[in-house]
N, C-alpha and C. Protein backbone atom coordinates (compact mmCIF):
# COMPACT_ATOMS: atom_id res chain seq x y z
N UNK A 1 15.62 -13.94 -2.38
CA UNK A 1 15.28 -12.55 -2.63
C UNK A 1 13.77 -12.43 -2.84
N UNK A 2 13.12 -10.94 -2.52
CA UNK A 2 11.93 -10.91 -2.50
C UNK A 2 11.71 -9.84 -3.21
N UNK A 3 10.72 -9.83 -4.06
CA UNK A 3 10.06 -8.64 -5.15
C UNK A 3 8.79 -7.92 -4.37
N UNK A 4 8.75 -7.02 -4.26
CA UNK A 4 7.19 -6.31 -4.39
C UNK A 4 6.76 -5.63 -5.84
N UNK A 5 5.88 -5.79 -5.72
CA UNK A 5 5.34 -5.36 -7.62
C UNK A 5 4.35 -4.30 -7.64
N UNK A 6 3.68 -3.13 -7.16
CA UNK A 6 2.56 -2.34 -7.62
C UNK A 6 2.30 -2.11 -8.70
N UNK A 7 1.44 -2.12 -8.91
CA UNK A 7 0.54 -1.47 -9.79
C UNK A 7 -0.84 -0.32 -9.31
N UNK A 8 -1.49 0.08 -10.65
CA UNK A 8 -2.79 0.61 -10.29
C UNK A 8 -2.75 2.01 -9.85
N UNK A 9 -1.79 2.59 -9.70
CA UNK A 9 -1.33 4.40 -9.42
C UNK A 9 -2.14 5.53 -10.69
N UNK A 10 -2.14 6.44 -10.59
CA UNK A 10 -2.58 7.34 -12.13
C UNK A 10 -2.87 8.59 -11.37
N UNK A 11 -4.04 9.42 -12.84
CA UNK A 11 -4.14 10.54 -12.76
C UNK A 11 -5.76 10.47 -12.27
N UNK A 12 -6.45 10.94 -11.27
CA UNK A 12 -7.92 10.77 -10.91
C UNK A 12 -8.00 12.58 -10.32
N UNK A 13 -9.52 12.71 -10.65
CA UNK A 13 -10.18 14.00 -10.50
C UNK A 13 -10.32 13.53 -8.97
N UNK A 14 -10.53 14.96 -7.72
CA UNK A 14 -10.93 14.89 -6.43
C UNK A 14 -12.73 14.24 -6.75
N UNK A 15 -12.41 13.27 -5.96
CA UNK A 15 -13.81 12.72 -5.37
C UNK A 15 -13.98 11.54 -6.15
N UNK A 16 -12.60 10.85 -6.98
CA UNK A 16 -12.55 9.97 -7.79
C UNK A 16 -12.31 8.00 -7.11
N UNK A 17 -11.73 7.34 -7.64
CA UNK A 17 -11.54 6.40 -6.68
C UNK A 17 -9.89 5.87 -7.85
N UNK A 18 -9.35 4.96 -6.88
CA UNK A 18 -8.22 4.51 -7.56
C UNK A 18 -7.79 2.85 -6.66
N UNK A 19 -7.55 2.34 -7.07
CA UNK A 19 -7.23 0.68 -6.56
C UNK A 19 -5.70 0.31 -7.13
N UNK A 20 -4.98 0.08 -5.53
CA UNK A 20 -3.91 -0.15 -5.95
C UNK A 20 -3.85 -1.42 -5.35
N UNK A 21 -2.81 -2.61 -6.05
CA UNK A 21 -2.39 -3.45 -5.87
C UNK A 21 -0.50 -3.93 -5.85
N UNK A 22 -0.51 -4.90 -4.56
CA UNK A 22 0.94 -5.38 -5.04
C UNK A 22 0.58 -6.76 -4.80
N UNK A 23 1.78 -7.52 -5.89
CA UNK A 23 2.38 -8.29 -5.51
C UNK A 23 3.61 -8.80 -4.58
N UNK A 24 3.42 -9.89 -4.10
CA UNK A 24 5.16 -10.24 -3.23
C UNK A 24 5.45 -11.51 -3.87
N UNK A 25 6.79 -11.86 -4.98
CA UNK A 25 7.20 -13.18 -4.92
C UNK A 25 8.42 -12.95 -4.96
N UNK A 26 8.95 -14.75 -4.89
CA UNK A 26 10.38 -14.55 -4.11
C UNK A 26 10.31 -15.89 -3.36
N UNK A 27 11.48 -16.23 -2.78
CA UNK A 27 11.35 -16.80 -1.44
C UNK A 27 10.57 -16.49 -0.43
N UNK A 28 9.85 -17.25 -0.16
CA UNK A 28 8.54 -16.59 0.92
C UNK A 28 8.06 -17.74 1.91
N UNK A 29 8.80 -17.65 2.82
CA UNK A 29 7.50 -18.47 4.02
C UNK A 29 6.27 -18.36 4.02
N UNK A 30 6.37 -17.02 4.65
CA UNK A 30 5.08 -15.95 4.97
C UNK A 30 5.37 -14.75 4.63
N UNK A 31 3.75 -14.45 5.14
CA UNK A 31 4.33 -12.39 5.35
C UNK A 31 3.62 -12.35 6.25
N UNK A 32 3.85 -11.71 7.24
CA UNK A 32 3.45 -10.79 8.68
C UNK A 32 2.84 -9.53 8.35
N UNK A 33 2.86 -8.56 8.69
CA UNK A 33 2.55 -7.17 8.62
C UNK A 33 2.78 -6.71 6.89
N UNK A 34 1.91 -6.72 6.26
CA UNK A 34 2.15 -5.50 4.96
C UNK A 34 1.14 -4.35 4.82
N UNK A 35 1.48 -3.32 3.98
CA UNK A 35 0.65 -2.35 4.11
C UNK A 35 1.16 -1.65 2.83
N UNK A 36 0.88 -0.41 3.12
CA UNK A 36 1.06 1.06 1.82
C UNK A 36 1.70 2.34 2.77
N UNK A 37 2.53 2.97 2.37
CA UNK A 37 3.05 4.12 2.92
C UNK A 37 2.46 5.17 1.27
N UNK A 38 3.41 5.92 1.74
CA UNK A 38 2.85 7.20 0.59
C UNK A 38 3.99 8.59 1.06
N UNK A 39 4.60 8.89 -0.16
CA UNK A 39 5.14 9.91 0.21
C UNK A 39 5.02 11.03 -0.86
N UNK A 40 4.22 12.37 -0.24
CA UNK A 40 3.75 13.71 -1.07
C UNK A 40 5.38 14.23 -1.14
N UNK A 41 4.81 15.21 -2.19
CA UNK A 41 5.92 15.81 -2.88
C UNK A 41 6.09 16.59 -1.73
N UNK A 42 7.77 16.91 -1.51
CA UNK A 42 8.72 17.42 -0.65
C UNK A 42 8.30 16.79 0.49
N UNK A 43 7.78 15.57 0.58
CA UNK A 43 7.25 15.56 2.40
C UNK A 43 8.02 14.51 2.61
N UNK A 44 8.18 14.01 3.63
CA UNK A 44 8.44 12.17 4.60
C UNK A 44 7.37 11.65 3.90
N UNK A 45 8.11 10.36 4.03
CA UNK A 45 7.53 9.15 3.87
C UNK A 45 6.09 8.82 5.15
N UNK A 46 5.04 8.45 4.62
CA UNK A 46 4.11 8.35 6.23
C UNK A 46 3.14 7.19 5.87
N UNK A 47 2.63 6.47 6.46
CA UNK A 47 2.24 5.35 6.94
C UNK A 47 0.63 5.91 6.10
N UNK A 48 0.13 4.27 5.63
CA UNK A 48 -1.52 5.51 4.86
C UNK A 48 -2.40 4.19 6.17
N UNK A 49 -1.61 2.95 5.77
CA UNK A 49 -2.48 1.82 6.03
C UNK A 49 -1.63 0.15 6.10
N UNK A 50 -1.72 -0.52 7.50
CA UNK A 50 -1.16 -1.65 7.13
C UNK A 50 -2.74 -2.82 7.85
N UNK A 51 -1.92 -3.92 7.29
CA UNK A 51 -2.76 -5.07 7.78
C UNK A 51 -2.25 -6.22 8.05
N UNK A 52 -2.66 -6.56 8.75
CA UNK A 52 -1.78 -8.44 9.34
C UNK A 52 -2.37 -9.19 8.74
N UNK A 53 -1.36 -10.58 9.20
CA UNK A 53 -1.95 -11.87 8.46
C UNK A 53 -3.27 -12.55 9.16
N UNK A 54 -3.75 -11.69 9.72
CA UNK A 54 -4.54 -12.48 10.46
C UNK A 54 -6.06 -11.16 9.89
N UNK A 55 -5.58 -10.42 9.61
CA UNK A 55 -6.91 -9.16 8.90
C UNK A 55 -6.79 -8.24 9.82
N UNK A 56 -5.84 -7.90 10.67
CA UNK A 56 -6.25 -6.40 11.44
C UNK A 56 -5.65 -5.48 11.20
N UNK A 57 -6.42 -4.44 10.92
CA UNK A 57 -6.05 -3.34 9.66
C UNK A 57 -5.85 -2.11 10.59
N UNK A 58 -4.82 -1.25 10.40
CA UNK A 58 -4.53 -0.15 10.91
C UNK A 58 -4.72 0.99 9.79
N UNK A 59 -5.56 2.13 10.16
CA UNK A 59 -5.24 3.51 9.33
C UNK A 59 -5.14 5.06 9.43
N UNK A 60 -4.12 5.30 9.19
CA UNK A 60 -4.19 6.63 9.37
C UNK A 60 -4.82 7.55 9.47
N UNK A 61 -5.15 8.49 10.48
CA UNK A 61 -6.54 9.14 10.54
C UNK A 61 -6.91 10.19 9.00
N UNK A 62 -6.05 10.06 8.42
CA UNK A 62 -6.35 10.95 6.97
C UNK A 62 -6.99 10.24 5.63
N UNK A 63 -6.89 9.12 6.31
CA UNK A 63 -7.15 8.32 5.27
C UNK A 63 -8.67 7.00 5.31
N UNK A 64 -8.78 7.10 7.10
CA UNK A 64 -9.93 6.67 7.62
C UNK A 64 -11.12 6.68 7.39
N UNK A 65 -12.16 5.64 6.81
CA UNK A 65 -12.99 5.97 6.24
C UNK A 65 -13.27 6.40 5.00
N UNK A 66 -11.82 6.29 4.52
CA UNK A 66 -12.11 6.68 2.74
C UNK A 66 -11.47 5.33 2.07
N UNK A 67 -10.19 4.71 2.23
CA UNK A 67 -9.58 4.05 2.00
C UNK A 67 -9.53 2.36 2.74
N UNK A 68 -9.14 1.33 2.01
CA UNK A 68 -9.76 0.00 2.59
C UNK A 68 -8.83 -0.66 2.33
N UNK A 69 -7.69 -1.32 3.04
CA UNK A 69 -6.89 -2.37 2.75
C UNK A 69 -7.09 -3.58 3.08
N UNK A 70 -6.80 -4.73 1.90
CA UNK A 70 -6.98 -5.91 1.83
C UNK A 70 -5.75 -6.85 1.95
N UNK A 71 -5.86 -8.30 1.93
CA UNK A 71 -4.95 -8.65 1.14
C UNK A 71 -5.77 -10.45 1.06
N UNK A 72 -4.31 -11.17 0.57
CA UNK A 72 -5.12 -12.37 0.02
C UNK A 72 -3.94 -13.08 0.52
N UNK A 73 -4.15 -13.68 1.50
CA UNK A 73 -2.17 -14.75 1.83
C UNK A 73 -1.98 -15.42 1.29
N UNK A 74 -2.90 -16.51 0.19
CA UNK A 74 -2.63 -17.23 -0.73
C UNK A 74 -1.91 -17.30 -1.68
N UNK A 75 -2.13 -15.72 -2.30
CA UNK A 75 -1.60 -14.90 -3.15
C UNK A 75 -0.39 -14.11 -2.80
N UNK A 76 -0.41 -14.02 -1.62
CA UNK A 76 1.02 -12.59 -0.85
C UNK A 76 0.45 -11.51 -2.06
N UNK A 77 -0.46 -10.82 -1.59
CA UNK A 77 -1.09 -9.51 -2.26
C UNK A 77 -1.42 -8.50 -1.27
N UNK A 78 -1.32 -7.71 -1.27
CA UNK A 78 -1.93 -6.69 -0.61
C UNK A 78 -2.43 -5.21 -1.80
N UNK A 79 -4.47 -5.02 -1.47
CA UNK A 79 -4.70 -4.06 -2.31
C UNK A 79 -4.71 -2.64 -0.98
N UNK A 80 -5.18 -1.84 -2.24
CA UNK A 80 -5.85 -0.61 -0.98
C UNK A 80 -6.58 0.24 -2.17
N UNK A 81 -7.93 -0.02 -1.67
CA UNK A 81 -8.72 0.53 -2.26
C UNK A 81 -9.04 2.11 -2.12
N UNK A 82 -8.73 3.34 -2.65
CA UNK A 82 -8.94 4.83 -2.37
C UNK A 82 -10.27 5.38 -2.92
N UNK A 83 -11.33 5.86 -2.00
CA UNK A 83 -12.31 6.26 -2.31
C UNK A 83 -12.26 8.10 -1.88
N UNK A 84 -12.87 8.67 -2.64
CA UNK A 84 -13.30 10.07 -1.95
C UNK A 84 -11.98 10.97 -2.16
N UNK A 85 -11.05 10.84 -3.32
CA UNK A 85 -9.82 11.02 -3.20
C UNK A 85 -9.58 12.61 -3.42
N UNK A 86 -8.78 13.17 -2.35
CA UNK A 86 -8.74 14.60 -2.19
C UNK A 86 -7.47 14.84 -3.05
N UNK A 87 -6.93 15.80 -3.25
CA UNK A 87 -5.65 16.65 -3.53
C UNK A 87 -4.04 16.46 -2.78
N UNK A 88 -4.65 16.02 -1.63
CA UNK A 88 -3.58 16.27 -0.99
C UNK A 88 -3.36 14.55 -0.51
N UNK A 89 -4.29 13.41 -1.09
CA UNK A 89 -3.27 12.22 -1.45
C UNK A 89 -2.41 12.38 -2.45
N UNK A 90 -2.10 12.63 -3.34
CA UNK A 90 -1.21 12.91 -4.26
C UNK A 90 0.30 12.76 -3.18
N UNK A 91 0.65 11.39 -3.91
CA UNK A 91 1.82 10.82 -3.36
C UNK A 91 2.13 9.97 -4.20
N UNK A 92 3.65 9.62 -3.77
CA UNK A 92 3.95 7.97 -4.61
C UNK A 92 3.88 7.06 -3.37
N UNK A 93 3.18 5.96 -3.83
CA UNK A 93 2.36 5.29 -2.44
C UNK A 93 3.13 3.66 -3.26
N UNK A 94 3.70 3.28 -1.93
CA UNK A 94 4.34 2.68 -1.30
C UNK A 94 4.27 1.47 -1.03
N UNK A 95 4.42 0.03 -1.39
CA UNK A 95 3.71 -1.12 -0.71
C UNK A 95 4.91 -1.82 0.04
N UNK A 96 4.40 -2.06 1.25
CA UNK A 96 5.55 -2.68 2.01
C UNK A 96 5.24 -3.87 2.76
N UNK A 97 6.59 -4.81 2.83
CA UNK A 97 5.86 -6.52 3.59
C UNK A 97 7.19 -6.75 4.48
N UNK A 98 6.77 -7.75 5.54
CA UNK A 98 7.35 -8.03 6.80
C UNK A 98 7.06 -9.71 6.28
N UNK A 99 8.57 -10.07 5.59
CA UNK A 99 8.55 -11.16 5.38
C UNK A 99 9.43 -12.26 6.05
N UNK A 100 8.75 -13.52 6.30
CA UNK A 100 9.45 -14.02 7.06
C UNK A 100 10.19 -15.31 6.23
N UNK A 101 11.38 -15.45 5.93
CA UNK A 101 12.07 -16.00 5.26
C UNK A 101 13.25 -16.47 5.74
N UNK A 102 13.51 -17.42 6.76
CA UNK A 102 15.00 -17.72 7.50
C UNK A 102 14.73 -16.48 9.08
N UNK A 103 14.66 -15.54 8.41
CA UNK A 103 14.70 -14.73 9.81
C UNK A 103 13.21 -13.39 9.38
N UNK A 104 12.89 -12.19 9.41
CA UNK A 104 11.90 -11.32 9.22
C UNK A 104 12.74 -10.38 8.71
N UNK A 105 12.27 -10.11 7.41
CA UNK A 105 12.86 -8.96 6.69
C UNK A 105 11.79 -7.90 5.92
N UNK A 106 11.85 -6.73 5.79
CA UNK A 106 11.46 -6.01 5.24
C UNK A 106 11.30 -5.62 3.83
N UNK A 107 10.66 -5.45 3.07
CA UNK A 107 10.98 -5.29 2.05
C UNK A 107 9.75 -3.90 1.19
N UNK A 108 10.20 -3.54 0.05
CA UNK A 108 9.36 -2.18 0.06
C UNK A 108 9.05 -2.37 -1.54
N UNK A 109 8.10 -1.91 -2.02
CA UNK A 109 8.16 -1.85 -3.71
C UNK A 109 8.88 -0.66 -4.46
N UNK A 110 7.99 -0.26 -5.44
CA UNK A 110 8.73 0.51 -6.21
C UNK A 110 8.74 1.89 -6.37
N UNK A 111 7.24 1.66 -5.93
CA UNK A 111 6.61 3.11 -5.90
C UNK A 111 5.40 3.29 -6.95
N UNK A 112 4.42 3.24 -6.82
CA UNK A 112 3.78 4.01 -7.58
C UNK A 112 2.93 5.41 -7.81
N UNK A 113 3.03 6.22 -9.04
CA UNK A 113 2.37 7.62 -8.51
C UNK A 113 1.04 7.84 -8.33
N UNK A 114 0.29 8.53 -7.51
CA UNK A 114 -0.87 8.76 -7.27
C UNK A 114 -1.31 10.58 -7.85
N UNK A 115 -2.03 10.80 -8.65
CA UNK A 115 -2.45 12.30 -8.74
C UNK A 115 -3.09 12.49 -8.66
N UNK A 116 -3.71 13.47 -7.75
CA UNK A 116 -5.47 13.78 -7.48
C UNK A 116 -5.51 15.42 -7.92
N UNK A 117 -6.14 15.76 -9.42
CA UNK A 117 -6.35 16.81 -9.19
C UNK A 117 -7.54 17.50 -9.03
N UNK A 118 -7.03 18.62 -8.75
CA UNK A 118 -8.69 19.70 -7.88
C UNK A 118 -9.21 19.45 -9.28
């Protein structure tokens, strides 16, 4: 079995910054693909930012240029750093890993909340 752990979510003024982190332990080969989703109040779930094991980082054009995902494979961590933070991130943001353990499984955290107010 595999855990994801976030932390680092809260309450930040627009134009503030916020650093979120997860952990992954568990049974773990590897991890492949992890990232952060985010889902605003009443909305879908949507993709903010992922990154491979190898460092190539994908991001959502809303989030481009403000936001920076990391991770550390040593560790099975993945951060995402939020800079310039508007109103309308305000989500519970999401950490998710593509773990490979016997076969590739998915796995998602817990959630943590994000609030940006005006």
């Amino acid at each position: 079995q595999v855990q994801l752990v976030e932390s680092g979510g809260g309450l930040v003024q627009a134009g503030g910054s916020l650093r979120l982190s997860c952990a992954a332990s568990g049974s773990i080969f590897s991890i492949n693909l992890m990232g952060w989703f985010r889902q605003p109040p009443g909305k879908q779930r949507e993709l903010v930012a992922t990154i491979s094991s190898g460092g190539s980082t994908n991001y959502a054009a809303t989030v481009k240029g403000r936001f920076t995902i990391s991770r550390d494979n040593a560790k099975n961590t993945v951060s995402l750093q939020m800079n310039s933070l508007k109103p309308d991130d305000t989500a519970v943001y999401y950490c998710n890993a593509a773990v490979v353990a016997g076969g590739i499984y998915t796995y998602w955290g817990q959630g943590t909340q994000v609030t940006v107010s005006s």
